[in-house]
Protein backbone atom coordinates (compact mmCIF):
# COMPACT_ATOMS: atom_id res chain seq x y z
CA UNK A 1 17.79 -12.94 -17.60
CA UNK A 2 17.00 -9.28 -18.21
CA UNK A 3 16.57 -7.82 -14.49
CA UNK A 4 13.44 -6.64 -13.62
CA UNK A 5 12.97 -2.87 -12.29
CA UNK A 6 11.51 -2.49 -9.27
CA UNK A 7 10.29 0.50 -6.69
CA UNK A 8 10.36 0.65 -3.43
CA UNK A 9 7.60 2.24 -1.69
CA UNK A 10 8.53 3.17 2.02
CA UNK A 11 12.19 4.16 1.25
CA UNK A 12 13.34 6.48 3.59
CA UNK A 13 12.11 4.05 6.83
CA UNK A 14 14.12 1.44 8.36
CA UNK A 15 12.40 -1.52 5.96
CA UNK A 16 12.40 0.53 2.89
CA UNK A 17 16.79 0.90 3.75
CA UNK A 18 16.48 -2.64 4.54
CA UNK A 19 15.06 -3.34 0.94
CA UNK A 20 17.68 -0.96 -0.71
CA UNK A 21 20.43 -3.06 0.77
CA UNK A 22 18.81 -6.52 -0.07
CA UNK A 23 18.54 -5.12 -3.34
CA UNK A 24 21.65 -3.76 -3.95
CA UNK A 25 23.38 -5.76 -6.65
CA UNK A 26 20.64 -8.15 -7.20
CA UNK A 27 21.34 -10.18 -10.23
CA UNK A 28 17.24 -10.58 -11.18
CA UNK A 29 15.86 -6.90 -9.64
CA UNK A 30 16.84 -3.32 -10.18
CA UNK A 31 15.79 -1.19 -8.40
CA UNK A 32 14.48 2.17 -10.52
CA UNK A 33 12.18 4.00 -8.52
CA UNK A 34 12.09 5.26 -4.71
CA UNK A 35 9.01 6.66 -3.42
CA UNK A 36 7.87 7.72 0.19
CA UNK A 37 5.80 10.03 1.72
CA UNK A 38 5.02 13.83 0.22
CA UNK A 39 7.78 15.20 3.09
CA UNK A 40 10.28 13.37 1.37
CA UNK A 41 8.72 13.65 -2.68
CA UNK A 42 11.36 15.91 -5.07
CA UNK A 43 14.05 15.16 -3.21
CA UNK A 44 17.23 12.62 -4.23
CA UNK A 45 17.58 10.04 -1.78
CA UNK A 46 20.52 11.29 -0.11
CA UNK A 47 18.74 14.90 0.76
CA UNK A 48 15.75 12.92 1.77
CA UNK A 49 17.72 10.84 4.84
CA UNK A 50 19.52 13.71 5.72
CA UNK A 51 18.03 15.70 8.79
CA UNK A 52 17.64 19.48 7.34
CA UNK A 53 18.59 20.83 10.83
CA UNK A 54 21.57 18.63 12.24
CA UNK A 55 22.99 17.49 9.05
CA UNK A 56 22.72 13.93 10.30
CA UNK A 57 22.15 10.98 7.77
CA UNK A 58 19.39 9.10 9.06
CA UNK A 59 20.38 5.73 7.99
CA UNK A 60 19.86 3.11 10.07
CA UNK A 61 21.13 -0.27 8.48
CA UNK A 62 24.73 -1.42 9.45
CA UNK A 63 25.92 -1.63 5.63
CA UNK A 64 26.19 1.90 3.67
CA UNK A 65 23.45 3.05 2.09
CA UNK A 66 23.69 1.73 -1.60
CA UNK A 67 25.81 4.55 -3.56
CA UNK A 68 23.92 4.25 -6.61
CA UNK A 69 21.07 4.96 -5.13
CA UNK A 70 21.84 8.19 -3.35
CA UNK A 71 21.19 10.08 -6.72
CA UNK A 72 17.99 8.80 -7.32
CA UNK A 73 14.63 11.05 -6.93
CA UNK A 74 12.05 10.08 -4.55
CA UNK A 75 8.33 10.53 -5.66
CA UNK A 76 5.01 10.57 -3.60
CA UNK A 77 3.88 6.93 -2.47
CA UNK A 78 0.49 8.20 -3.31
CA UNK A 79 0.67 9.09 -6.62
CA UNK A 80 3.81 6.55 -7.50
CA UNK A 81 4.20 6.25 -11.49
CA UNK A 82 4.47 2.40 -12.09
CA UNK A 83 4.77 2.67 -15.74
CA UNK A 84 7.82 -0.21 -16.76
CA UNK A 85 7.70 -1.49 -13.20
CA UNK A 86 7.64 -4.81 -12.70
CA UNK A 87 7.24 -5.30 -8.78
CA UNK A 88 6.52 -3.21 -5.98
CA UNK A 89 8.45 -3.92 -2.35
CA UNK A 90 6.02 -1.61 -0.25
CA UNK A 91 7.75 -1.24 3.40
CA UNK A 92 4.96 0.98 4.19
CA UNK A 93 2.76 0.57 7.76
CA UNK A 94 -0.62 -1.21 7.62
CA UNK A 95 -2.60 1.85 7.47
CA UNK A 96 -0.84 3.13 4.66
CA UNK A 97 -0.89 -0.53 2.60
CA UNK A 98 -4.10 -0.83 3.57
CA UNK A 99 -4.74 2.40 1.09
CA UNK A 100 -2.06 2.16 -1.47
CA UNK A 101 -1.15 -1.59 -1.96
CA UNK A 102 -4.71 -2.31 -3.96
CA UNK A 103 -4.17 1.14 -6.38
CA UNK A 104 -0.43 -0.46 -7.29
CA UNK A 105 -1.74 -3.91 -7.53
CA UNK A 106 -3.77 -3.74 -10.29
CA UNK A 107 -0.81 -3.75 -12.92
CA UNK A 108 2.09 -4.74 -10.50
CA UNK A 109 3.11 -7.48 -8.23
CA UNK A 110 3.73 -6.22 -5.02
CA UNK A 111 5.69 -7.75 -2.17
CA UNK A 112 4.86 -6.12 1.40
CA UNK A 113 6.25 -6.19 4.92
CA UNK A 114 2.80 -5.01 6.13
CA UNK A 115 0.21 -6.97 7.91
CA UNK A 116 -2.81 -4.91 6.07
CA UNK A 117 -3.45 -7.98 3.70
CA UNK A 118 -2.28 -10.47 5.80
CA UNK A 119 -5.78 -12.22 6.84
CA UNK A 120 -8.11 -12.04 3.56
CA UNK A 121 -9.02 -15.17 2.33
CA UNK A 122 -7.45 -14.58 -0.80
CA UNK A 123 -4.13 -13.45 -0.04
CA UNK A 124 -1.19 -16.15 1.24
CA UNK A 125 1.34 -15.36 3.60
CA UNK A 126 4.30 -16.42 1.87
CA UNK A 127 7.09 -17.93 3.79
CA UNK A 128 10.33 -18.70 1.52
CA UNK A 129 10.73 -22.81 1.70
CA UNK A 130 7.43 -23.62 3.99
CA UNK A 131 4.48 -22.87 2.14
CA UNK A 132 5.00 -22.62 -1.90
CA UNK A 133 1.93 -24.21 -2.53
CA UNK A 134 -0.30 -21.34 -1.20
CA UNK A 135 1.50 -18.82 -4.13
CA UNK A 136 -2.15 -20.75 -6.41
CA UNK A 137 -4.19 -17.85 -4.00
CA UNK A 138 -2.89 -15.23 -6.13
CA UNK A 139 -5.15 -16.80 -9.10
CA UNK A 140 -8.03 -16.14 -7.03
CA UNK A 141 -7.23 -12.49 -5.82
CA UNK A 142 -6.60 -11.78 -9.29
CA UNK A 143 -9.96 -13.16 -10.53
CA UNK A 144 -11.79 -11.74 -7.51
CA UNK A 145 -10.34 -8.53 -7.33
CA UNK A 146 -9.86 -7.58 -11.29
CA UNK A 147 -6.16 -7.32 -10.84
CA UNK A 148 -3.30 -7.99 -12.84
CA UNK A 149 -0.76 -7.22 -10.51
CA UNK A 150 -1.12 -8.77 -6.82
CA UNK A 151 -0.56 -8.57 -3.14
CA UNK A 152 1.94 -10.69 -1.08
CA UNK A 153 2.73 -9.95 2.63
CA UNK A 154 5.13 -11.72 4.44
CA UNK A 155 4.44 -12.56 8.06
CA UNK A 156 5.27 -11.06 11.43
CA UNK A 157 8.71 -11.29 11.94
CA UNK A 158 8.36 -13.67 14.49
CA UNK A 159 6.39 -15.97 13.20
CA UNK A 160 8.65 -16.54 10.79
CA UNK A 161 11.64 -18.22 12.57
CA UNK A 162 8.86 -20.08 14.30
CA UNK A 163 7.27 -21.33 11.16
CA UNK A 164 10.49 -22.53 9.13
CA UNK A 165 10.92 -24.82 12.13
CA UNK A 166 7.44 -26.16 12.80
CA UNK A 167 7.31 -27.05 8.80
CA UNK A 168 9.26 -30.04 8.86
CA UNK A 169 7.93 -31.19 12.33
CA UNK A 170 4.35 -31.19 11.12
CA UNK A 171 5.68 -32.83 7.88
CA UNK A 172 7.04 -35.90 9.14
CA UNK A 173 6.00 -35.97 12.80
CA UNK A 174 2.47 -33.85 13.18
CA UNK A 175 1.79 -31.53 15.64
CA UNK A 176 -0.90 -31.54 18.35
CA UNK A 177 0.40 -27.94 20.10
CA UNK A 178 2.64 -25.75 20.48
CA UNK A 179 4.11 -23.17 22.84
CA UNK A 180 6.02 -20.16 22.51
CA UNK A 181 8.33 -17.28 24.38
CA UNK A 182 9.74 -15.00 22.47
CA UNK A 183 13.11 -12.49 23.40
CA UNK A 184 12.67 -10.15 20.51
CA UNK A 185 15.15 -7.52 19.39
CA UNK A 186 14.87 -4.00 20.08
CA UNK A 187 14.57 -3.63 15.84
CA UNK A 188 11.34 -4.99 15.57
CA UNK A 189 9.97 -2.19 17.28
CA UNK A 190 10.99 0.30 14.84
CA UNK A 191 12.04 3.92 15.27
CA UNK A 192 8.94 6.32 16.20
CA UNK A 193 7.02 4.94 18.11
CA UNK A 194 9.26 2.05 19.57
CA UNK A 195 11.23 1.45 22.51
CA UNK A 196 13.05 3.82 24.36
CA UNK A 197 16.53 3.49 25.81
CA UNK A 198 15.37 3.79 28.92
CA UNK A 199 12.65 1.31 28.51
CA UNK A 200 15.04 -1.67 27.69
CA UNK A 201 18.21 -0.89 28.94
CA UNK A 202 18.55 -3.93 31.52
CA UNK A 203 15.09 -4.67 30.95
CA UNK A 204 12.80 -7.17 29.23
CA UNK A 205 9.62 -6.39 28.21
CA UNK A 206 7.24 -8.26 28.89
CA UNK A 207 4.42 -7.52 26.79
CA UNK A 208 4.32 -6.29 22.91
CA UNK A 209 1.49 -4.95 22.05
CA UNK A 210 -1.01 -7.65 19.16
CA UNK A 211 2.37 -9.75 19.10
CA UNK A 212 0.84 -12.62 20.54
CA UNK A 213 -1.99 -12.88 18.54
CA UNK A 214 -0.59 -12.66 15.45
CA UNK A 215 1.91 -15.69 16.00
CA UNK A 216 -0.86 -17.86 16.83
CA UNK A 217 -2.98 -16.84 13.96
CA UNK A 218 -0.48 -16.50 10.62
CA UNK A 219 1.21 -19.73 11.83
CA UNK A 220 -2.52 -21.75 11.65
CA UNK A 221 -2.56 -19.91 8.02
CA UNK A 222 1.08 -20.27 6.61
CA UNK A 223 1.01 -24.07 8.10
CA UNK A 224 -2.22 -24.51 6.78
CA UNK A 225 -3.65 -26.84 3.41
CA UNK A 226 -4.34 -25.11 0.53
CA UNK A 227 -7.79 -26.59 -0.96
CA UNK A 228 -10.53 -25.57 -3.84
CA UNK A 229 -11.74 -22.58 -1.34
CA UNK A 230 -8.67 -21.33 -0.17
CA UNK A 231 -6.56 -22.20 3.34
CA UNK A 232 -8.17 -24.22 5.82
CA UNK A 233 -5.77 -23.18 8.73
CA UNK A 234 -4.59 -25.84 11.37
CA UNK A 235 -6.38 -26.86 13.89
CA UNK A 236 -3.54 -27.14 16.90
CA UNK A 237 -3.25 -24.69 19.23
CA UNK A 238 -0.71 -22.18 19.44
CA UNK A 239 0.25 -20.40 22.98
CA UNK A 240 2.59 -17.46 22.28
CA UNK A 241 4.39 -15.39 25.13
CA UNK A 242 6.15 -12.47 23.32
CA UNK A 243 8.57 -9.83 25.03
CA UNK A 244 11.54 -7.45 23.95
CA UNK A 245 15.00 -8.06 25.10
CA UNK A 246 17.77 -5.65 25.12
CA UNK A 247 19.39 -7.02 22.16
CA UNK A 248 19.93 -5.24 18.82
CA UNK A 249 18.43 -7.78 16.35
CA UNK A 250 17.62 -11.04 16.21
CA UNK A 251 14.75 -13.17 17.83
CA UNK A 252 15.66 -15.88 20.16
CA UNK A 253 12.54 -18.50 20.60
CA UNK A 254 12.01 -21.01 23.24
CA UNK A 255 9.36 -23.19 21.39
CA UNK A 256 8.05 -26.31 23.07
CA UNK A 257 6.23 -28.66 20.61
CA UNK A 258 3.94 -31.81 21.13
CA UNK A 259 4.28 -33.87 18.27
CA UNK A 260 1.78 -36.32 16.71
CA UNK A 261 4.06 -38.99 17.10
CA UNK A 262 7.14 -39.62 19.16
CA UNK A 263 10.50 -38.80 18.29
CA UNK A 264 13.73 -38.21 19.62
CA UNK A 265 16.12 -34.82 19.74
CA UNK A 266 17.91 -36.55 17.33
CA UNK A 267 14.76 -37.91 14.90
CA UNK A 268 14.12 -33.75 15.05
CA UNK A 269 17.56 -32.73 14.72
CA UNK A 270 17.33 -34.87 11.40
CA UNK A 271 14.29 -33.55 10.38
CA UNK A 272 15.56 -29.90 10.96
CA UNK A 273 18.94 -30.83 8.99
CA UNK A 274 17.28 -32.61 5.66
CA UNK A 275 14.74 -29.34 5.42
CA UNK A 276 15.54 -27.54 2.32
CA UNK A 277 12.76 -25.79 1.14
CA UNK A 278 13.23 -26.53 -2.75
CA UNK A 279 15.21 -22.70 -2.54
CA UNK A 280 18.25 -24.31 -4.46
CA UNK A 281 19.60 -21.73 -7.13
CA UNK A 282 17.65 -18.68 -5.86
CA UNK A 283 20.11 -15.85 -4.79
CA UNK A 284 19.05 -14.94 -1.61
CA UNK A 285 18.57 -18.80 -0.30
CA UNK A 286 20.77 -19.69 2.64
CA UNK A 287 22.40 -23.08 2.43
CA UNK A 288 20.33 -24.40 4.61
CA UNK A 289 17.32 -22.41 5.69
CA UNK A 290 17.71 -24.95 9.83
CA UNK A 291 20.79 -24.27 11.11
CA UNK A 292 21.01 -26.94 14.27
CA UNK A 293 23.69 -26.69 16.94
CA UNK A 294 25.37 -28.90 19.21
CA UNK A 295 26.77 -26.48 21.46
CA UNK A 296 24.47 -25.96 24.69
CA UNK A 297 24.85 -22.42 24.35
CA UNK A 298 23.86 -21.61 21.41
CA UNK A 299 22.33 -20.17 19.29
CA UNK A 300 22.79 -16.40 20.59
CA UNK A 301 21.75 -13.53 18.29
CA UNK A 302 24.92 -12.05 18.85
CA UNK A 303 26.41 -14.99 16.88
CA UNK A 304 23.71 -16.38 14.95
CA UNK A 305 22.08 -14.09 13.58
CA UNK A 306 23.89 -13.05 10.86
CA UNK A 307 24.68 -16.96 9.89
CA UNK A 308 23.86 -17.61 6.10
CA UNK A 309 23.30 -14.12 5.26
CA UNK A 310 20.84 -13.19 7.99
CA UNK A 311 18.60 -16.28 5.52
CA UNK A 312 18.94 -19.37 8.46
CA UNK A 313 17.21 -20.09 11.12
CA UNK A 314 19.37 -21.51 13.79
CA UNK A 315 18.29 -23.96 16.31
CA UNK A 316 19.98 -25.83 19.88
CA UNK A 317 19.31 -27.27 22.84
CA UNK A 318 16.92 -30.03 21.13
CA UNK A 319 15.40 -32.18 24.00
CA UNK A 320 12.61 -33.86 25.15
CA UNK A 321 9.75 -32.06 26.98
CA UNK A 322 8.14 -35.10 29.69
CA UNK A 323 5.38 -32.01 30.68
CA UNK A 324 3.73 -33.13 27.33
CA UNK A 325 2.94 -35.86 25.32
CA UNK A 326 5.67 -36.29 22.82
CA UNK A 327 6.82 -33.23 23.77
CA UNK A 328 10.05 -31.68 22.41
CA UNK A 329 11.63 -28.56 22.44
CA UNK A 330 14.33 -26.31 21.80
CA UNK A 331 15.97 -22.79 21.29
CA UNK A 332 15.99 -20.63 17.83
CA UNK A 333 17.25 -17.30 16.63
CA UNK A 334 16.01 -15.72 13.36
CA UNK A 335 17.09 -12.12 12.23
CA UNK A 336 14.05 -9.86 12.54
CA UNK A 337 15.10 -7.61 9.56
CA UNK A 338 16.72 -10.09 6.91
CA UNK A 339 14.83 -13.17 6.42
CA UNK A 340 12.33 -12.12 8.99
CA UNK A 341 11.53 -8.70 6.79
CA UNK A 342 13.12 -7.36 3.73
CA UNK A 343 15.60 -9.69 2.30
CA UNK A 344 12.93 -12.60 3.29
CA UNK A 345 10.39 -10.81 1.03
CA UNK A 346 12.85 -10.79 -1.91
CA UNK A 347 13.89 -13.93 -2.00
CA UNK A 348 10.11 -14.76 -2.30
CA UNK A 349 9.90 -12.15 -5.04
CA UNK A 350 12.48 -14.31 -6.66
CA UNK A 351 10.71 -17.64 -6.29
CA UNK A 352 7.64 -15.81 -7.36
CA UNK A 353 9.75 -15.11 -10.84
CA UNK A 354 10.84 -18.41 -11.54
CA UNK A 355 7.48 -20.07 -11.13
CA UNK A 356 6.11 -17.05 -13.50
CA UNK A 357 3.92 -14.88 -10.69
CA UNK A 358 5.84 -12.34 -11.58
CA UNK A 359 6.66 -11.48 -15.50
């Protein structure tokens, strides 16, 4: 397979060095272009992450910045020349998408970390292994929208641990409701604005800012069945308490679930184990996108969340729930930045390929 060349919009930002990295060696994508904002345009990579007045590299990613890509020059988001590119991963913020996503989307695919797109009718939320189906929406947005290229957020990085677990619940099970507390890392806040030092430093937060909302509403889409018209969401209810812990990365989940039917910790345990996503032979899959743990004390995100490339979700403590009818729950950490962000949105980029989205 001839690799495809790619830019990445957003580059000198924490996602845009999170795409670099999840790029870096890809055997399908190459990445060719860098672009960011007009601060940054003219300059090679390496001047742009370098502060002009302390010297400092302002890389933020715990692997090196790619070598290769050091040398390369980084253009203007706005005026980005997508002549032989074949996809776009924008790590831009909403406002930003909101204006430049549609102006690279009518010749190119483009794969987004944003939520700017996230809620038209047209557009799925793809989640790598849950929702494949819903990829048939990016027929419409092309008819509707006179594009030849397309747009394809992923979701909030919390929903998406959340999601990869509920999939196979609703699947064999159904689900009636479910409920939600979130420990988020301190990552998922970004770097300006985000939280200070002296904010979470033995702290929790108890309150982030349209978190909430968002769970509940991209999980009723992502879960939802795709039809003639588009999604028709799910109907259960979804009660979401989100806060920031003091931990690097990784978001740990306490997710109780009533089910449509009864089952035991181990009937869900099974479920969670046999979920594979149809990812098989797709380079950034983990080997199993559930992780599930025996050990009382765990997961952690100190420990899990690297597990399977930063790809798994990891799950413990499966147990019944008596507070609601068929009620289960349980304990998951998924890493905020890798499946839950940039390496999540390019190993739907490279499910996107093989089923011919992208060309």
């Amino acid at each position: 397979m001839t690799r495809k060349r790619c830019a990445v919009v957003g580059a000198t930002g924490i996602a845009g060095q999170q795409f670099l990295v999840a790029l870096d060696g890809h055997p399908w994508f190459e990445v060719t272009r860098l672009a960011a904002s007009e601060r940054s345009a003219g300059k090679t990579y390496a001047d742009a992450i370098r502060d002009e007045k302390s010297g400092a590299r302002r890389w933020w990613c715990v692997e090196p910045p790619p070598a290769r890509m050091l040398d390369l020059s980084v253009e203007n988001g706005e005026g980005l020349d997508l002549d032989g590119i074949d996809v776009v991963f924008s790590a831009v913020e909403s406002d930003a998408a909101r204006v430049l996503q549609p102006r690279y989307a009518k010749t190119t695919a483009v794969l987004s970390t944003a939520s700017a797109f996230r809620y038209e009718d047209d557009v799925p939320i793809m989640v790598p292994g849950v929702n494949h189906g819903h990829a048939a929406l990016i027929d419409r947005q092309r008819k509707l929208r006179g594009w030849s290229g397309f747009v394809v957020p992923l979701p909030n990085c919390t929903t998406m641990g959340l999601v990869v677990t509920l999939k196979p619940l609703l699947d064999r099970f159904g689900i009636e409701r479910v409920i939600m507390t979130s420990m988020q890392g301190v990552s998922g806040a970004g770097r300006s604005p985000g939280v200070m030092a002296l904010d979470i430093f033995d702290n929790v937060i108890p309150y982030i800012p349209g978190e909430e909302e968002k769970v509940a509403r991209e999980t009723g889409k992502i879960l939802g069945l795709m039809g003639a018209d588009g999604v028709a969401p799910t109907t259960f209810p979804v009660s979401a308490t989100c806060t920031r812990a003091a931990v690097t990365e990784g978001h740990t989940e306490a997710v109780t679930v009533s089910l449509g039917r009864r089952a035991t910790p181990r009937d869900v345990e099974a479920a969670f184990r046999e979920f594979d996503g149809g990812l098989s032979g797709l380079p950034s899959a983990p080997r199993r996108l559930i992780t599930v743990h025996d050990d009382p004390f765990r997961p952690q995100p100190r420990l899990d969340r690297d597990a399977d490339g930063g790809m798994t979700t990891s799950v413990g403590r499966v147990r019944e729930d008596d507070a609601l009818d068929h009620g289960i729950k349980y304990v998951l950490v998924s890493h905020n930045t890798k499946m839950g962000a940039a390496k999540g949105a390019v190993l739907t980029a490279e499910y996107l390929l093989t089923t011919g989205y992208i060309k």
